[in-house]
Protein backbone atom coordinates (compact mmCIF):
# COMPACT_ATOMS: atom_id res chain seq x y z
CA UNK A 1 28.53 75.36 155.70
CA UNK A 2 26.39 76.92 158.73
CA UNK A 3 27.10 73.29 160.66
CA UNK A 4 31.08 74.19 160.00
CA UNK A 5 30.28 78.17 160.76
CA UNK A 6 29.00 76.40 163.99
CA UNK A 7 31.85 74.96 165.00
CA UNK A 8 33.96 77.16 164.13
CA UNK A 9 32.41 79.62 166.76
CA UNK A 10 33.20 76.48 169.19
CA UNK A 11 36.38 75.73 168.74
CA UNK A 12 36.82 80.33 168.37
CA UNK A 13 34.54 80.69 171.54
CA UNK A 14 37.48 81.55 174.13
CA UNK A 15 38.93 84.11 171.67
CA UNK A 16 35.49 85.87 171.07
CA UNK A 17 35.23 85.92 175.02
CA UNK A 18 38.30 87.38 175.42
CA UNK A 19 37.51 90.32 173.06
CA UNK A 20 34.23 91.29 174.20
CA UNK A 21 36.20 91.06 177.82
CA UNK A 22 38.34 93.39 176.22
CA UNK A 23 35.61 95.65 174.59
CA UNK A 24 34.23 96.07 177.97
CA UNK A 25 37.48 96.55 179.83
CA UNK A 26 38.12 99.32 177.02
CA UNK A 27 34.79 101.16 177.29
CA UNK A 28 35.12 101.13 181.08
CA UNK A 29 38.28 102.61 181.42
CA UNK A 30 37.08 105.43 178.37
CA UNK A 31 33.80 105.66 180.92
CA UNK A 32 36.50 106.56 183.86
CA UNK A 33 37.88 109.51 182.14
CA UNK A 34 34.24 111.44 181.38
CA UNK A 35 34.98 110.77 177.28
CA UNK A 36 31.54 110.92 175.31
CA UNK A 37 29.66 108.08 174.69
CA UNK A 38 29.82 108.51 170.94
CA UNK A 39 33.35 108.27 171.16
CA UNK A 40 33.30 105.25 173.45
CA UNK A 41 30.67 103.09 171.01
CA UNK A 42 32.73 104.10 167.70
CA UNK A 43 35.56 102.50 169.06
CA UNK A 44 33.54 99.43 169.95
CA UNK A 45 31.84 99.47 166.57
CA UNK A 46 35.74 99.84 164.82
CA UNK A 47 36.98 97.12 166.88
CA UNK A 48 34.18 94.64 166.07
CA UNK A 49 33.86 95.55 162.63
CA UNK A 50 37.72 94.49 162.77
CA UNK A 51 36.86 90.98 164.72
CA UNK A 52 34.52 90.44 161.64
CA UNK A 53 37.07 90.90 159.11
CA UNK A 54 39.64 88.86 160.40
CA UNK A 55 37.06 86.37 161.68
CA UNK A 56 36.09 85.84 158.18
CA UNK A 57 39.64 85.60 156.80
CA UNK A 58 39.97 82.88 159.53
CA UNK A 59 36.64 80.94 158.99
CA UNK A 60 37.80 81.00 155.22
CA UNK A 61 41.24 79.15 156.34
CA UNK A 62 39.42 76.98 158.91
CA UNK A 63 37.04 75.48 156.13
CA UNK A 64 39.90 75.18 153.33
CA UNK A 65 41.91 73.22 156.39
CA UNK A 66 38.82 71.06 156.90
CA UNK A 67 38.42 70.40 153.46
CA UNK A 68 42.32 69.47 153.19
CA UNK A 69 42.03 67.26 155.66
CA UNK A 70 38.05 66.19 154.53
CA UNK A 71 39.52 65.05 150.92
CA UNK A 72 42.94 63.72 152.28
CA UNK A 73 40.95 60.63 154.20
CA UNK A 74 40.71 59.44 150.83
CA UNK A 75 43.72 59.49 149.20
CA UNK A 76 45.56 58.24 152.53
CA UNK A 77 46.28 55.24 151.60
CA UNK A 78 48.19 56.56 148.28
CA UNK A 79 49.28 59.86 149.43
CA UNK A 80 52.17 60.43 152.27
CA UNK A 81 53.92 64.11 150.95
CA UNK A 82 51.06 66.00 150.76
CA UNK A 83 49.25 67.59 153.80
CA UNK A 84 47.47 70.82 155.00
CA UNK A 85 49.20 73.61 154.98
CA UNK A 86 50.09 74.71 158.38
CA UNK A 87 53.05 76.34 159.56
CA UNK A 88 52.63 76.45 163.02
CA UNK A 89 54.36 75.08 165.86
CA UNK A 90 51.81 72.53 166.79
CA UNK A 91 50.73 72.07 163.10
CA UNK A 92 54.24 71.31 162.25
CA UNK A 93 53.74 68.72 164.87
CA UNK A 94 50.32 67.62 163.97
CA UNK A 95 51.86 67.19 160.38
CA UNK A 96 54.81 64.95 161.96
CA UNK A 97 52.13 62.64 163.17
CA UNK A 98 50.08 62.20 160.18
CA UNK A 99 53.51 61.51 158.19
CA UNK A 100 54.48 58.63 160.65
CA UNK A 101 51.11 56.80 160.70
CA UNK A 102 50.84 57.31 157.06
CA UNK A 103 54.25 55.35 156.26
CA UNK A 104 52.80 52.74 158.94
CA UNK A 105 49.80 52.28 156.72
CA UNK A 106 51.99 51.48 154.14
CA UNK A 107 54.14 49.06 155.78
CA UNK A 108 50.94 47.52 156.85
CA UNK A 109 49.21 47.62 153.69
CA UNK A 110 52.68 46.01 152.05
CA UNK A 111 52.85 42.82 155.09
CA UNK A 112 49.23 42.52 154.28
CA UNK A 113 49.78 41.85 150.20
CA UNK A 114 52.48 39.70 151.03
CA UNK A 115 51.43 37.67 153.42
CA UNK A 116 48.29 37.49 151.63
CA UNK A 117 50.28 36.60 148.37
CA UNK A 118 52.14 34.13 150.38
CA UNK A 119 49.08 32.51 151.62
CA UNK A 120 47.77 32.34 147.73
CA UNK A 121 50.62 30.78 146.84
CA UNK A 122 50.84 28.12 149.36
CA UNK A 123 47.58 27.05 149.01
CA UNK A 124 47.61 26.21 145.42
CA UNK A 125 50.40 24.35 146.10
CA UNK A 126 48.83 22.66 148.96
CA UNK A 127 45.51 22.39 146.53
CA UNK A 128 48.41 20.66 143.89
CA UNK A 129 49.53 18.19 146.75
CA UNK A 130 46.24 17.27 147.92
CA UNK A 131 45.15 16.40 143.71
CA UNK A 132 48.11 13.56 143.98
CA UNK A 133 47.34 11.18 146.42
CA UNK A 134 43.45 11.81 145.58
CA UNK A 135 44.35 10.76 141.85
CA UNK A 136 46.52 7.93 143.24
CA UNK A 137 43.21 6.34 145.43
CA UNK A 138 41.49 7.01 142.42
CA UNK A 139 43.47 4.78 140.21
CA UNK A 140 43.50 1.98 142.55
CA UNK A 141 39.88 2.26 143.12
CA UNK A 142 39.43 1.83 138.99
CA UNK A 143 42.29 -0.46 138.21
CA UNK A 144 42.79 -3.15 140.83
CA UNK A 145 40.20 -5.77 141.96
CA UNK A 146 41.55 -6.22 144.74
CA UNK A 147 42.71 -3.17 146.22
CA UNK A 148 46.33 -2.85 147.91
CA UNK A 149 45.32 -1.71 151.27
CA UNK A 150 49.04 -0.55 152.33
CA UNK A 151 48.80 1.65 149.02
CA UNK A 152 45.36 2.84 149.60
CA UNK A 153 46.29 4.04 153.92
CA UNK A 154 49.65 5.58 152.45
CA UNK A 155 47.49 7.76 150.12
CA UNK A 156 45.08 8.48 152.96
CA UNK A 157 48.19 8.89 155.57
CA UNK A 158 49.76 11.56 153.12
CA UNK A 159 46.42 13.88 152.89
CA UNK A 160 46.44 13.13 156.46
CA UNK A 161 49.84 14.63 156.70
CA UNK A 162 49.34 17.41 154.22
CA UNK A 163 45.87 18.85 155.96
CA UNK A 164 47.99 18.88 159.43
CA UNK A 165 50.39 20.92 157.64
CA UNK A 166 48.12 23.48 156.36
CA UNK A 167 45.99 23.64 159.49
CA UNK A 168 49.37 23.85 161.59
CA UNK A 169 50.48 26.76 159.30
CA UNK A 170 47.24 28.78 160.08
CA UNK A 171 47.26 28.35 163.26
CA UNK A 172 51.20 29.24 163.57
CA UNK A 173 50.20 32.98 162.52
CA UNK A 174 47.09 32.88 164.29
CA UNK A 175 47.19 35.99 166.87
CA UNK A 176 44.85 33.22 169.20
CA UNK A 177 47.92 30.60 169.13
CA UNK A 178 49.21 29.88 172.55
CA UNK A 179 51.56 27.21 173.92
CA UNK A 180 51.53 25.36 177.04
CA UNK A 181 54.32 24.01 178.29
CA UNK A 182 54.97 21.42 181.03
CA UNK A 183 57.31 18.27 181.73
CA UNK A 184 56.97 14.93 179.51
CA UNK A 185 59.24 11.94 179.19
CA UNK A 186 60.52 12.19 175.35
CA UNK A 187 59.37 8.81 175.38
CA UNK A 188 56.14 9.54 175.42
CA UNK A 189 55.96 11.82 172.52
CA UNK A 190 58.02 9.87 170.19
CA UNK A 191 56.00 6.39 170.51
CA UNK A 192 52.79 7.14 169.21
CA UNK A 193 54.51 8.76 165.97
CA UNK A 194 56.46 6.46 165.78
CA UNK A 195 53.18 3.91 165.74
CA UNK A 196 51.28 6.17 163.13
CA UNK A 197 54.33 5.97 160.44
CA UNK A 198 54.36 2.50 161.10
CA UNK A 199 52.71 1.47 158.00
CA UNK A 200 55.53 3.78 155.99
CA UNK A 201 58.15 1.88 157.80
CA UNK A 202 56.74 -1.17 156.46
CA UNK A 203 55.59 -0.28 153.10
CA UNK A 204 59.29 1.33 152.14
CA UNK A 205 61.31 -1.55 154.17
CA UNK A 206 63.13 1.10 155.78
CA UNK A 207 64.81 -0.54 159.39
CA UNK A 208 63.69 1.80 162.69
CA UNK A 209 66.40 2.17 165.41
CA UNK A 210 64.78 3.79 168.38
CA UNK A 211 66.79 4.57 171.84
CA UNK A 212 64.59 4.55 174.36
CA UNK A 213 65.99 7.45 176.83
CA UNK A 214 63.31 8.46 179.45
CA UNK A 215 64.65 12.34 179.03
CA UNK A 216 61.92 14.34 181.21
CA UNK A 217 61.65 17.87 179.07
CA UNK A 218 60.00 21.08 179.43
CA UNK A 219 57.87 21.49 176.20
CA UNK A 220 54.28 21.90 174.45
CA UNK A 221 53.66 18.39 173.74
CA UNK A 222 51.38 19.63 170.58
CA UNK A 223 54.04 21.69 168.88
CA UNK A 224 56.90 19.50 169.45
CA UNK A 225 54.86 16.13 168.13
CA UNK A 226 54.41 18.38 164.80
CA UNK A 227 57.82 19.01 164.31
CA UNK A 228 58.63 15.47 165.62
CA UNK A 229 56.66 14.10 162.95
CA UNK A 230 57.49 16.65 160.07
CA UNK A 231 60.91 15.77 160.56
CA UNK A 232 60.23 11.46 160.78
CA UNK A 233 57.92 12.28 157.26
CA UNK A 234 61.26 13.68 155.45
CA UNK A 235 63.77 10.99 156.54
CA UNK A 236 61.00 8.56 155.05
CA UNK A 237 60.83 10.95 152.22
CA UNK A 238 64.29 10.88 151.04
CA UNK A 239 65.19 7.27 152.38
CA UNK A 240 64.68 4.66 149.56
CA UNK A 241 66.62 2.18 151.50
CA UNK A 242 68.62 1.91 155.12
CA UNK A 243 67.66 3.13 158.07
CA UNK A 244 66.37 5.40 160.10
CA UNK A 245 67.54 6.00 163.41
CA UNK A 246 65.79 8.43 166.34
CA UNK A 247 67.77 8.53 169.92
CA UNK A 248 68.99 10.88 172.58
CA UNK A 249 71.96 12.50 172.99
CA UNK A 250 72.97 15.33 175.96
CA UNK A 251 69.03 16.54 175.66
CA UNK A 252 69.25 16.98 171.82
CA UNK A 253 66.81 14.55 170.09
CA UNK A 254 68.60 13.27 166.40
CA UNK A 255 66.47 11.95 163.41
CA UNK A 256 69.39 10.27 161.41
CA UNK A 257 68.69 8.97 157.75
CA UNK A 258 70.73 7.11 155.38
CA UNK A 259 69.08 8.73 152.52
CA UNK A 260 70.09 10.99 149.65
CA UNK A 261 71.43 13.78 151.56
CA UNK A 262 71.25 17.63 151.01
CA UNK A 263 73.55 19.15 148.56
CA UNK A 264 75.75 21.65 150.48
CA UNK A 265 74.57 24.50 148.33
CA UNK A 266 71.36 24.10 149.54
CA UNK A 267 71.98 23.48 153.38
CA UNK A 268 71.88 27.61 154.24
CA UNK A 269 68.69 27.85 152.79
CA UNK A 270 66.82 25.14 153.75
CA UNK A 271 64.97 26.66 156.62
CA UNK A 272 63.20 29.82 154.25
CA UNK A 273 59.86 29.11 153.27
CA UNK A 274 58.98 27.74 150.28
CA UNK A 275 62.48 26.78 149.20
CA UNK A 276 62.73 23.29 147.76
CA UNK A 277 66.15 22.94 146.66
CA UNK A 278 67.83 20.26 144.21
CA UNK A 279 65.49 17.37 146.50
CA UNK A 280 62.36 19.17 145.67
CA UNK A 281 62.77 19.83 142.23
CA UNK A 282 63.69 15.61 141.71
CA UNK A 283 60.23 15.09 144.10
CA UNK A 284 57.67 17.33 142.43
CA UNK A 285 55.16 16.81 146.13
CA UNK A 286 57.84 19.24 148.02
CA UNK A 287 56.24 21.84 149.21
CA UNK A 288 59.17 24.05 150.60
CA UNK A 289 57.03 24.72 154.12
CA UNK A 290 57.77 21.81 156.42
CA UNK A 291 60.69 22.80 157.47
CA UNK A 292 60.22 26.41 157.67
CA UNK A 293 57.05 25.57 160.27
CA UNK A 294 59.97 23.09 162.10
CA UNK A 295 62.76 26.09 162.37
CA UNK A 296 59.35 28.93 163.13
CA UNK A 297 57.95 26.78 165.72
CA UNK A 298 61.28 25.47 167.26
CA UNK A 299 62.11 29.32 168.17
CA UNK A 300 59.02 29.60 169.80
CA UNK A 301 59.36 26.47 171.86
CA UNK A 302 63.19 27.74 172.69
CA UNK A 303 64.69 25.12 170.83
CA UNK A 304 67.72 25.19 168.90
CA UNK A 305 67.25 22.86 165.52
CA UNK A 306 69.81 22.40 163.23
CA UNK A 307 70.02 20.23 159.81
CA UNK A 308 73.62 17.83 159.58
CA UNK A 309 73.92 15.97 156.11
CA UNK A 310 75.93 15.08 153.32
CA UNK A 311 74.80 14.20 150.04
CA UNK A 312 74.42 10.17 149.70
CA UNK A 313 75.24 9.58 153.06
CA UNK A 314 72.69 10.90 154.72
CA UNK A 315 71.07 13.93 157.13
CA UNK A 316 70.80 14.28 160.53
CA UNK A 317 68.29 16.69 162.02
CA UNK A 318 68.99 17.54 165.84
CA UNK A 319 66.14 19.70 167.99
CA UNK A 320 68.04 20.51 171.05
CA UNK A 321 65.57 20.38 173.79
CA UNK A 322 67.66 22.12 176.85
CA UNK A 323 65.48 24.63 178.70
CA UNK A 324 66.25 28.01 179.67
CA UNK A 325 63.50 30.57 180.93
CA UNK A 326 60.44 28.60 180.21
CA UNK A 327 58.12 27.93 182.93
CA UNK A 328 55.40 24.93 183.68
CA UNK A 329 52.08 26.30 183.23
């Protein structure tokens, strides 16, 4: 109480000045006009026994404000229509304030569940994916003599693919993600993805047309070789049989399959996170994700990508990779 009393008189001080300036002012002009003395202190004591009694009515509304506001800090985060009464100007403004941050609080607090519940929910289905290809190395480890190396590097090569993922999707929302772009030759980027889904091309006998083009783009080599290789993984994916063709076209790079297709119902969704469609609930390992992070980090690249198909004939995804504003760094 006295260290509230204490500033009380702080934040009162220039008011208190004023009315002892006042009291003096008043008792010199009284002084002026040859009143008595008597007369000149009982007005003095009237007037500062009235300072007392409205500086106590005052302190008592100053420490029920600071209590308000004391016990308020802790109900913030569930409270937003109750706040200290004060029906001033300024309060009135004061109270604006505290309304506004409080329903940003919230809309914070809410992003924060959900992109924590999204982040739960992704990794025990990335925790789910992971278990598969473990159990799979696992079998062939305690069945098989001799151990079917293809089998055993497509295992590895799909928790290779699935930690890329997950690291790719932290870093994606990472506030210390940054992108440098510069010129490559397409070329360059697409062989050595080409070389480490090699084994996949062999293992499935699925045939690999590539058109060499020599395109020189403005890109981040990093971000682009993701989506590159996201986007090779699910042709493989859904391609039992065929081809798969990757080529050039007017600066848009198309991954064409001959695989199963997308059912059109599913085409205007495909790019939300976590949606599967009718393809992921036939192939329980679809995560929903990959091509979410594709479309996400695309627009950050400023690249158009688009999904073509038709079910049993086949899908064609196109990143166009025209250039606009971006800058080499």
């Amino acid at each position: 109480m006295i260290s509230i009393f204490k500033y009380y008189l702080k934040d009162r001080f220039k008011i208190i000045l004023v009315f002892f300036i006042c009291c003096v002012i008043f008792a010199s002009v009284f002084s002026l006009y040859n009143l008595e003395i008597e007369a000149v202190l009982y007005s003095c004591y009237l007037m500062i026994i009235f300072l007392l009694i409205v500086s106590l009515f005052d302190f008592i509304q100053y420490y029920k404000k600071h209590k308000s506001l004391h016990d308020y800090v802790d109900s913030i985060w569930l409270r937003s229509d109750h706040f200290v009464n004060d029906c001033s100007f300024i309060g009135k403004d004061y109270q604006h304030i505290i309304q506004y941050l409080s329903k940003q609080i919230q809309e914070e607090k809410t992003k924060s569940e959900n992109d924590r519940k999204d982040m739960e929910d992704y990794y025990s289905l990335w925790v789910h994916q992971m278990k598969l290809p473990i159990s799979a190395i696992k079998l062939l480890l305690e069945t098989q003599e001799h151990l079917d190396k293809r089998l055993l590097k497509s295992e590895l090569f799909r928790i290779d693919q699935y930690t890329n993922m997950v690291l790719t999707y932290l870093r994606m929302n990472s506030v210390d993600t940054d992108y440098h772009f510069d010129r490559y030759d397409i070329d360059t980027i697409i062989r050595p993805i080409i070389r480490k889904f090699s084994n996949e091309f062999i293992r499935k006998k699925i045939q690999l047309h590539y058109d060499e083009s020599h395109e020189m783009i403005l890109t981040d080599e990093k971000w682009l070789s993701f989506i590159i290789e996201q986007l090779l993984s699910n042709a493989l994916k859904y391609t039992e049989e065929g081809f798969i063709h990757i080529y050039m076209n007017d600066m848009k790079l198309v991954i064409e399959d001959s695989g199963i297709g997308i059912e059109d119902s599913d085409l205007p969704r495909i790019f939300e996170k976590g949606y599967t469609g009718l393809n992921g609930r036939y192939d329980k390992k679809a995560s929903g994700i990959g091509l979410y992070l594709c479309k996400t980090i695309a627009e950050h690249l400023s690249h158009q990508f688009v999904i073509e198909s038709q079910k049993n004939i086949g899908t064609k995804a196109i990143l166009y990779l025209d250039h606009y504003d971006l800058k080499v760094e």
